[in-house]
Protein backbone atom coordinates (compact mmCIF):
# COMPACT_ATOMS: atom_id res chain seq x y z
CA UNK A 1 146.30 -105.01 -116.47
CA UNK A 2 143.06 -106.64 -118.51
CA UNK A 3 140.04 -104.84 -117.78
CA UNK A 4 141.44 -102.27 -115.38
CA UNK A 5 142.82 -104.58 -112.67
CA UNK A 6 146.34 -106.64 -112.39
CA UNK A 7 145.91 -110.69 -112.82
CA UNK A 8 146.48 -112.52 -110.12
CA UNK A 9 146.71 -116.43 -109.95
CA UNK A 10 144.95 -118.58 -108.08
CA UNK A 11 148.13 -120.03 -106.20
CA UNK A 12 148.82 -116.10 -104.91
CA UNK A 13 145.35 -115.75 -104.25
CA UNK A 14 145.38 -118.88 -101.56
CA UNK A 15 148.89 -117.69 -100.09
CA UNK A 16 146.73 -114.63 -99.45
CA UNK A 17 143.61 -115.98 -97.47
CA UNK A 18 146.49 -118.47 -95.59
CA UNK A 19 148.30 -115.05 -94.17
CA UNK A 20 145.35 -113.02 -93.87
CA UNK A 21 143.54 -115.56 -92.14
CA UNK A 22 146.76 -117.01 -89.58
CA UNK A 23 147.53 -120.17 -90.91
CA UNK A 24 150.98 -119.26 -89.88
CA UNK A 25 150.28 -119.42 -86.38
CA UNK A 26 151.08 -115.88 -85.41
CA UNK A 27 150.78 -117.30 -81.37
CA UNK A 28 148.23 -115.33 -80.30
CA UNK A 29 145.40 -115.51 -78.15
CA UNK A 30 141.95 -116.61 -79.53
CA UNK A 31 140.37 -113.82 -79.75
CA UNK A 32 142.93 -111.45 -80.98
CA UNK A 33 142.98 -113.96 -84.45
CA UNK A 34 141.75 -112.35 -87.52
CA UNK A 35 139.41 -115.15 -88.28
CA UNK A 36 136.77 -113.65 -85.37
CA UNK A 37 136.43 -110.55 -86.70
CA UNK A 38 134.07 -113.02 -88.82
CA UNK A 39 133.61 -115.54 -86.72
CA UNK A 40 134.79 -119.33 -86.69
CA UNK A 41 132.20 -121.95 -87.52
CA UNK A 42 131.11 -124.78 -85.11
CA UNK A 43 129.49 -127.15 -87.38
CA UNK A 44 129.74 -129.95 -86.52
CA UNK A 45 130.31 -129.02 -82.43
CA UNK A 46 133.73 -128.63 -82.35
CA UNK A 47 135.23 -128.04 -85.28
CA UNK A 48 135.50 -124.39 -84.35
CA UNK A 49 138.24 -125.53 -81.45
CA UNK A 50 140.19 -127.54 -84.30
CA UNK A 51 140.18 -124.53 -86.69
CA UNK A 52 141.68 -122.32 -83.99
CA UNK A 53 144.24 -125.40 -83.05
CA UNK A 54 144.96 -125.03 -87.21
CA UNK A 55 145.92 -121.71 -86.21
CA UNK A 56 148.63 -122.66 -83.41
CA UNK A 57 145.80 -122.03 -80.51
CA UNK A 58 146.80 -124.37 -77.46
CA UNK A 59 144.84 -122.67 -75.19
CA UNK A 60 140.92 -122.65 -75.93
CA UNK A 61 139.54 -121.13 -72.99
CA UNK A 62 138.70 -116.84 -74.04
CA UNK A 63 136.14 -115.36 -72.15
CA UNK A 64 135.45 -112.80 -74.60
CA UNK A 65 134.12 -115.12 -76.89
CA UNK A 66 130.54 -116.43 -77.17
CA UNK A 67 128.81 -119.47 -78.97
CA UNK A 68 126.23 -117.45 -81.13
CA UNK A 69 124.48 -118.25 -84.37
CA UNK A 70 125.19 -115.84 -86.69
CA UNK A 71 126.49 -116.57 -90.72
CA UNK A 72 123.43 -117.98 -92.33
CA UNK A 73 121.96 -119.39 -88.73
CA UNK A 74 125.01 -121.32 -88.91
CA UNK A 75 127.12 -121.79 -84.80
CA UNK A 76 130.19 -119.14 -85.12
CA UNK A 77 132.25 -118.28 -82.21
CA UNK A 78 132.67 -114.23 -81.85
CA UNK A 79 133.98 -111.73 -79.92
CA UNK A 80 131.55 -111.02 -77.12
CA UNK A 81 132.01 -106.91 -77.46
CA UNK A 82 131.07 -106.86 -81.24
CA UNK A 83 128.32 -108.93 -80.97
CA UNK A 84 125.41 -105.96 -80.98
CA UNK A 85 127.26 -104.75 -84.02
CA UNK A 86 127.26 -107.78 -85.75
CA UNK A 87 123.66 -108.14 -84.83
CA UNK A 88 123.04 -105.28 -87.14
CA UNK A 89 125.23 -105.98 -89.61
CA UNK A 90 124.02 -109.11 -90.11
CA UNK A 91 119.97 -108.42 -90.14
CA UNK A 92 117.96 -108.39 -93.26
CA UNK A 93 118.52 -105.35 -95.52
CA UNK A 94 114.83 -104.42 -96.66
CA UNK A 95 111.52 -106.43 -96.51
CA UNK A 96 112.89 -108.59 -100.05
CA UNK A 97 115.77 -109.54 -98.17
CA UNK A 98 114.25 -110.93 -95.11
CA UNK A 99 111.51 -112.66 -97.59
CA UNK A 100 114.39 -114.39 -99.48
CA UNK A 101 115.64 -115.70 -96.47
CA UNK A 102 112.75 -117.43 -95.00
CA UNK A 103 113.29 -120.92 -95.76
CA UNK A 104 111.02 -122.63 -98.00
CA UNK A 105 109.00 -124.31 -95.80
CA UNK A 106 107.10 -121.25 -94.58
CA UNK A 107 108.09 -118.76 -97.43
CA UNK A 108 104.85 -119.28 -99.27
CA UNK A 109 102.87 -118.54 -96.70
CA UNK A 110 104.95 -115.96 -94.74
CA UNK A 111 107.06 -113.80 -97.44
CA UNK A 112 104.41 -110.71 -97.08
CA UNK A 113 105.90 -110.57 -93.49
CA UNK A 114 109.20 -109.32 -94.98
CA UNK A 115 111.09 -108.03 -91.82
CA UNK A 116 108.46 -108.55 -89.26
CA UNK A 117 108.91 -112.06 -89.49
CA UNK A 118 112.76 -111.77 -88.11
CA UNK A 119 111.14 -108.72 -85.81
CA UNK A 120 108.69 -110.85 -83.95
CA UNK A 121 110.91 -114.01 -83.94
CA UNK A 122 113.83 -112.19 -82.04
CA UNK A 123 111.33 -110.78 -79.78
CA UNK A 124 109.92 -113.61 -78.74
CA UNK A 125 113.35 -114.62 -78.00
CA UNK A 126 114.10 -111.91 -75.61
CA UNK A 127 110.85 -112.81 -73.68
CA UNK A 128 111.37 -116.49 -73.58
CA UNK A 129 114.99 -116.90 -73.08
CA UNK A 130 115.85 -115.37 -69.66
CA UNK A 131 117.57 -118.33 -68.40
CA UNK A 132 119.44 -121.01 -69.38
CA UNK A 133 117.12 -123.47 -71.04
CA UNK A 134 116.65 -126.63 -73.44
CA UNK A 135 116.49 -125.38 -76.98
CA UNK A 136 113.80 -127.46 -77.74
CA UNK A 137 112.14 -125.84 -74.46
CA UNK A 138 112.93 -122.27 -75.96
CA UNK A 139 111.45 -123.68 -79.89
CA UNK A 140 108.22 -124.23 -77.98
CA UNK A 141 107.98 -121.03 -76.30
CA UNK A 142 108.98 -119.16 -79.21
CA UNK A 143 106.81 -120.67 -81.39
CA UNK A 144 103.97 -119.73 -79.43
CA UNK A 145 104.73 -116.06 -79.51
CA UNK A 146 105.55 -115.76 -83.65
CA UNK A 147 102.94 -115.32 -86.39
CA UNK A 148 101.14 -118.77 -87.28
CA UNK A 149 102.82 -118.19 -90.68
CA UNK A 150 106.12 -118.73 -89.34
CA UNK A 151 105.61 -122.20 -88.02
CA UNK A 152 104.97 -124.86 -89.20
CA UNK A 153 103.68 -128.86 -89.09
CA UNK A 154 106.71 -131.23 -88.12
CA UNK A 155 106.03 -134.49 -88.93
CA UNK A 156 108.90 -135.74 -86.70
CA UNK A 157 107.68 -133.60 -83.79
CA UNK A 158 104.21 -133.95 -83.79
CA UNK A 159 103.82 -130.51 -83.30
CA UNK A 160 103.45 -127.18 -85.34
CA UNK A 161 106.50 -124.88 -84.44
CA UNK A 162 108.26 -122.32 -85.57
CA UNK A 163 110.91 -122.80 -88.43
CA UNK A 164 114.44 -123.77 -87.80
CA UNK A 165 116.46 -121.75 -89.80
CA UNK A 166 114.12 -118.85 -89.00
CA UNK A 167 114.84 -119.24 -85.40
CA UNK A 168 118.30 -119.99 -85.79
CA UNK A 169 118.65 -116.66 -88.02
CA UNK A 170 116.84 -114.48 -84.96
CA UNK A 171 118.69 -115.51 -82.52
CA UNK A 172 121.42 -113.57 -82.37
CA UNK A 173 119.46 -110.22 -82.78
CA UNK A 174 117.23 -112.05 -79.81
CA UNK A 175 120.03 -111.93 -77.55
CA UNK A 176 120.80 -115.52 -77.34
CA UNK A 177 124.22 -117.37 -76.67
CA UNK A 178 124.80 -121.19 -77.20
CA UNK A 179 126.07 -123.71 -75.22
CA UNK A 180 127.00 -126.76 -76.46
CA UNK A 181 127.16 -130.87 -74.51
CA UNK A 182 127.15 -133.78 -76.54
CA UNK A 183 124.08 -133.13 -78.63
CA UNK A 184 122.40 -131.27 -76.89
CA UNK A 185 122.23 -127.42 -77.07
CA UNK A 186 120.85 -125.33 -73.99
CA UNK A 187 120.49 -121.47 -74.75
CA UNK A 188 120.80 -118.61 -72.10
CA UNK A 189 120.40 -114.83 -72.45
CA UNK A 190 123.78 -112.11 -73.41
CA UNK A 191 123.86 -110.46 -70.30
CA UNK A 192 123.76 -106.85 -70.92
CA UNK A 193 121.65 -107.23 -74.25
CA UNK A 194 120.25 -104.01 -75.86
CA UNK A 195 117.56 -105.53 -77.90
CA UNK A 196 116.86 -106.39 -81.56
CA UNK A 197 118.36 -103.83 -84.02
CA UNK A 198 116.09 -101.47 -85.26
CA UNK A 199 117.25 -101.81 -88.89
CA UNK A 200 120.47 -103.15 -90.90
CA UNK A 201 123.26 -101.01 -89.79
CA UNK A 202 127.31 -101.15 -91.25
CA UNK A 203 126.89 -104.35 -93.39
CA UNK A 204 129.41 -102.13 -95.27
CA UNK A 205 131.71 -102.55 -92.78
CA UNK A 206 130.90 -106.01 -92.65
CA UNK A 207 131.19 -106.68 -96.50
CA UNK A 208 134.82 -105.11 -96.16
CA UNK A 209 135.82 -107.39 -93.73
CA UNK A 210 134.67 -110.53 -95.75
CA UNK A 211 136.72 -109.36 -98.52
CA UNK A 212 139.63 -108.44 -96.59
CA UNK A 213 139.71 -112.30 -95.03
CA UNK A 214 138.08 -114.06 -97.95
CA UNK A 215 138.94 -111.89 -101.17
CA UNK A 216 139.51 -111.22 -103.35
CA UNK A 217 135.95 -111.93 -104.31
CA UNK A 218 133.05 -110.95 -106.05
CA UNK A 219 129.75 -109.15 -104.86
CA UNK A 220 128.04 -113.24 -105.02
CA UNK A 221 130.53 -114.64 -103.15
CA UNK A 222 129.74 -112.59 -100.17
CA UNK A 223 126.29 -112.94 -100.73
CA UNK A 224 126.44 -116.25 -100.33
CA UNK A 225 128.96 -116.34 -97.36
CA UNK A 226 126.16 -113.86 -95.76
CA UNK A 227 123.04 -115.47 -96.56
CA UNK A 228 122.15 -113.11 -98.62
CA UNK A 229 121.52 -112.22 -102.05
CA UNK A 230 123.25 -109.40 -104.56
CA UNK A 231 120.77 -107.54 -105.24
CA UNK A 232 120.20 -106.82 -101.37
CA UNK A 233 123.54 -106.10 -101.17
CA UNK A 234 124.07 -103.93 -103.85
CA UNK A 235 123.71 -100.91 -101.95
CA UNK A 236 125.74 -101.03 -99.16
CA UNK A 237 129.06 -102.67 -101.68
CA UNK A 238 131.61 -100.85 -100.55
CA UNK A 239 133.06 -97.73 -102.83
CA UNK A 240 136.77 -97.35 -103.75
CA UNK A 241 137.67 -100.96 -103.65
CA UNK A 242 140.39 -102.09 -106.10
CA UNK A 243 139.64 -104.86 -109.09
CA UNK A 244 141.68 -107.60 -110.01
CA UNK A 245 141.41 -110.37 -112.57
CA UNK A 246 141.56 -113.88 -110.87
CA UNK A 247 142.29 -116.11 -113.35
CA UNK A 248 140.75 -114.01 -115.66
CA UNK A 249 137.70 -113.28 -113.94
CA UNK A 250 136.42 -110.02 -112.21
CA UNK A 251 137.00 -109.94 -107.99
CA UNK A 252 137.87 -107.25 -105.48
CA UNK A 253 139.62 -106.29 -102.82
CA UNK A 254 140.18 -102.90 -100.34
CA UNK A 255 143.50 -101.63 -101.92
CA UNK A 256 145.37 -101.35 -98.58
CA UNK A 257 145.39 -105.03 -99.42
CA UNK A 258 146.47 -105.65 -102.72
CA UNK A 259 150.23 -105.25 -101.68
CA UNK A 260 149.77 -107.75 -99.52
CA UNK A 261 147.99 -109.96 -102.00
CA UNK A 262 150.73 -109.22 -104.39
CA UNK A 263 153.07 -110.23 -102.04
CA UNK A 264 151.67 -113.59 -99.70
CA UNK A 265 154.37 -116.29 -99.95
CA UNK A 266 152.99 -119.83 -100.06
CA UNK A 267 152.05 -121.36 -96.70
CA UNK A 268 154.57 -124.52 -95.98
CA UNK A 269 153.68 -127.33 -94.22
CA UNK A 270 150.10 -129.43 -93.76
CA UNK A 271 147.59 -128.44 -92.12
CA UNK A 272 144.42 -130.50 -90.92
CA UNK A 273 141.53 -127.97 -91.27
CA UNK A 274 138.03 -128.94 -89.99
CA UNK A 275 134.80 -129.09 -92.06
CA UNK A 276 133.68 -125.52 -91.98
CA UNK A 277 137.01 -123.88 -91.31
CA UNK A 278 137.23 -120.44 -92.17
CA UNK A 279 139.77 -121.36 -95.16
CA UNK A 280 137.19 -123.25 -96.71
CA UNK A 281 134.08 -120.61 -96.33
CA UNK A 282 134.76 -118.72 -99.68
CA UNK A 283 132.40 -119.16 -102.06
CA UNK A 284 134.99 -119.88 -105.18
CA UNK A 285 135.37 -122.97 -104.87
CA UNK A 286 136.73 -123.35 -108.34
CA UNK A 287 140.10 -121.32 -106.99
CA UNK A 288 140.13 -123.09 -103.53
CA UNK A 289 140.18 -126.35 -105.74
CA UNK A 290 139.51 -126.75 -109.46
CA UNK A 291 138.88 -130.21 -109.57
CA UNK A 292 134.92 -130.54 -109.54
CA UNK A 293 135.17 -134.04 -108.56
CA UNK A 294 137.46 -133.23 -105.55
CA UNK A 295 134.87 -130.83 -104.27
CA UNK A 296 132.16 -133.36 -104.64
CA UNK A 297 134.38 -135.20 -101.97
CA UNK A 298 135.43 -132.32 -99.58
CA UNK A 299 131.96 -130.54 -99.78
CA UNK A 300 129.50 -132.62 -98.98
CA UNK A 301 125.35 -131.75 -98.20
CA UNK A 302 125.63 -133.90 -94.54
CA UNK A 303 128.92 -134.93 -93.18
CA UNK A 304 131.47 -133.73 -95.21
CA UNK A 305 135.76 -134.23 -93.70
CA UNK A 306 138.34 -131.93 -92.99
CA UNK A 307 141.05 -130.84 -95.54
CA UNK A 308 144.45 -131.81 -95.50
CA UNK A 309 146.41 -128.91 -96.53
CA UNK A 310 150.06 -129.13 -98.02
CA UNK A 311 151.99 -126.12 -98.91
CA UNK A 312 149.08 -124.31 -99.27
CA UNK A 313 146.89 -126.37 -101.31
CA UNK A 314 144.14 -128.52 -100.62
CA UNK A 315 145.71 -132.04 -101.34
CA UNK A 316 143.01 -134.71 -99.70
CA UNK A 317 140.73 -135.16 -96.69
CA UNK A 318 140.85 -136.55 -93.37
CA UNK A 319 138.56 -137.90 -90.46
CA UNK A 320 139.24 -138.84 -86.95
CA UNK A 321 136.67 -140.54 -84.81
CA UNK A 322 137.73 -142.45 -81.10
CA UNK A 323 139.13 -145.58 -81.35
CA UNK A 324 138.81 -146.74 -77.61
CA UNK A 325 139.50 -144.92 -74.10
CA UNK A 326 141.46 -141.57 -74.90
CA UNK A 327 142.68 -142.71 -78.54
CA UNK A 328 141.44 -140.61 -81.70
CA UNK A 329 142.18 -142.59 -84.87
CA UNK A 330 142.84 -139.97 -87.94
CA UNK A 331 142.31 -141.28 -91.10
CA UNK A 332 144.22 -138.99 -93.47
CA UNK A 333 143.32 -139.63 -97.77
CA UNK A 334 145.96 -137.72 -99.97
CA UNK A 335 145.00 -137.08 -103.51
CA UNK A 336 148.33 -137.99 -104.51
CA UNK A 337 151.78 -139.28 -102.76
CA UNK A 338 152.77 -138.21 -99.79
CA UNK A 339 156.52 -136.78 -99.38
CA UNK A 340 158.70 -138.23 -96.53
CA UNK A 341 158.20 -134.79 -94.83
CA UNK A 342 154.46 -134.29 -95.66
CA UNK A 343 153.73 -137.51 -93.82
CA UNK A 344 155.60 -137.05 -90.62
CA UNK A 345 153.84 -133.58 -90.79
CA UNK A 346 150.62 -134.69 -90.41
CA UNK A 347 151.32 -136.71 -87.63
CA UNK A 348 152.45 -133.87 -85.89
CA UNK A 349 148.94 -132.34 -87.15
CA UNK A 350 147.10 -135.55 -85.94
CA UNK A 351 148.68 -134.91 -82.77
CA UNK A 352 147.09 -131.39 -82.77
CA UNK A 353 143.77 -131.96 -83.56
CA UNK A 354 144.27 -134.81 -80.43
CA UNK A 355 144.94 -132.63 -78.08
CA UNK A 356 141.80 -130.17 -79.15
CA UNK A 357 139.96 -133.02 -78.90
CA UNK A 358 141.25 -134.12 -75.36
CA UNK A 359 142.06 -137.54 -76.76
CA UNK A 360 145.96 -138.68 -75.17
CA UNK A 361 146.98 -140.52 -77.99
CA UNK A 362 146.04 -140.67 -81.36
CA UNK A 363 147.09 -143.32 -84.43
CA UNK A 364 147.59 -142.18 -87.83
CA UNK A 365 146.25 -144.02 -91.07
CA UNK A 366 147.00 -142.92 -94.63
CA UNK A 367 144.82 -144.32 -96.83
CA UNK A 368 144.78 -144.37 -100.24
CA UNK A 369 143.03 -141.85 -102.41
């Protein structure tokens, strides 16, 4: 009990997030998983589906979920009903917070705004988008509606518009749902929409959540799974939560938890989780896996693969890319051998993410590590 809280290792602390978070297929419906209380992340397009296939989903199609960006700007699928709430929960806490979160680009020029930069880009969203439309269509509208500060000269474009990650971090509070073809996005209105929050509202609630799916953790770990920064959120860290010592290091939890934290089993099997998959959002990446060089490979700045998960662990990486009419190729890379049951497991798991995909058939390569 060092430092007020019982130590907990790392292994019980993944055997945790695996249960909390439905790795052991639990059969239900998408929307009634845990994981959307916090949404699942579509980067790249797609990957969302194959993290709810990870989670025994064989049938994608919810109509009380929406395409919405959300977590740091980033695509999440949610629950349509929560969505105002989230909204709120997710806007800049105070004029410091909304400052940090410009993106460099503009911040120079535009941190003064402070919340009336994510004011006037969500209402400009709720004025432009009113129909589907082209979301470079919507970028120009927008931008002509924000602050000059908050756009600015794109190179690429040949135009001055507003910023990305600004406008990708207003959306949501703007009313605006995603659709995704190929590579191209369109964006269309939430019917029913009640308008941009007035202020941050039960990030509390929010915070609790995180740690419930992603804990135990530490007040910078949700920061940085938020987008936001721990001094924002500071005041609204939830009271009465329960300490532990991961591996010797400070984290919490709510304490209706810690029994079940204390008692997770290990998660058997492989799994073939997506880039982005909720099991991988944590910010300790040290206790998700130690080995710095092994992140370098599974977290990567553009592209980065899926993890192949064995018994709980993350044990190599995997791609899959078509490989003619209706065949995905899978290209699994252990870290280390394979057992005779590991290896016909992931072709059962290649199978899976096949059949998210819509491929028929799929072929299986293990390569070496």
């Amino acid at each position: 009990m060092a430092g007020g809280g019982p130590e907990i290792g790392r292994e019980r602390v993944l055997a945790y997030r695996a249960s909390a978070q439905e790795l052991h297929r639990p059969a239900r419906r998408t929307a009634d998983l845990a994981v959307t209380e916090l949404g699942v992340q579509d980067t790249p397009h797609g990957s969302a589906r194959l993290a709810l296939a990870a989670r025994g989903v064989t049938v994608f199609d919810d109509d009380r979920l929406e395409l919405v960006w959300s977590m740091r700007g980033a695509p999440h699928l949610h629950r349509r009903a929560e969505l105002p709430a989230l909204a709120a929960a997710i806007w800049p806490l105070d004029d410091a917070d909304a400052a940090r979160r410009l993106p460099d680009q503009i911040r120079a020029g535009a941190a003064e705004l402070g919340l009336a930069a994510f004011e006037a880009a969500a209402r400009a969203f709720a004025e432009v988008v009113t129909a589907p439309m082209a979301r470079g269509e919507a970028s120009r509208a927008v931008s002509e509606r924000v602050p000059a500060e908050l756009t600015y000269d794109c190179r690429p474009c040949g135009a001055r518009h507003v910023s990305g990650a600004l406008f990708q971090q207003a959306g949501l509070a703007g009313g605006v749902r995603l659709a995704v073809s190929g590579r191209a996005t369109t964006l269309a209105p939430l019917p029913g929409w009640p308008g941009p929050p007035a202020r941050a509202a039960d990030t509390t609630a929010l915070v609790r959540t995180c740690l419930r799916l992603l804990g135990p953790a530490t007040p910078a770990h949700i920061a940085g799974f938020l987008g936001t920064s721990v001094t924002a959120l500071r005041p609204v860290w939830p009271e009465g939560l329960v300490e532990v010592r991961v591996d010797g290091r400070r984290a919490w939890l709510p304490p209706e938890r810690l029994d079940a934290l204390r008692d997770a089993p290990p998660l058997p099997g492989v799994r073939l989780l997506p880039p982005g998959d909720p099991f991988l959002q944590a910010r300790d990446r040290d206790v998700l896996l130690p080995d710095r060089a092994r992140q370098a490979q599974l977290w990567r700045v553009i592209g980065s693969p899926g993890a192949l998960l064995v018994d709980g662990e993350v044990a190599g990486t995997w791609r899959a890319k078509q490989a003619g009419r209706g065949v995905l190729e899978v290209t699994v890379t252990p870290w280390a051998g394979l057992s005779a049951r590991a290896r016909q497991e992931v072709d059962t798991e290649a199978a899976t993410v096949a059949t998210a995909r819509g491929a028929a058939d799929v072929r299986v390569t293990i390569a070496p590590g």
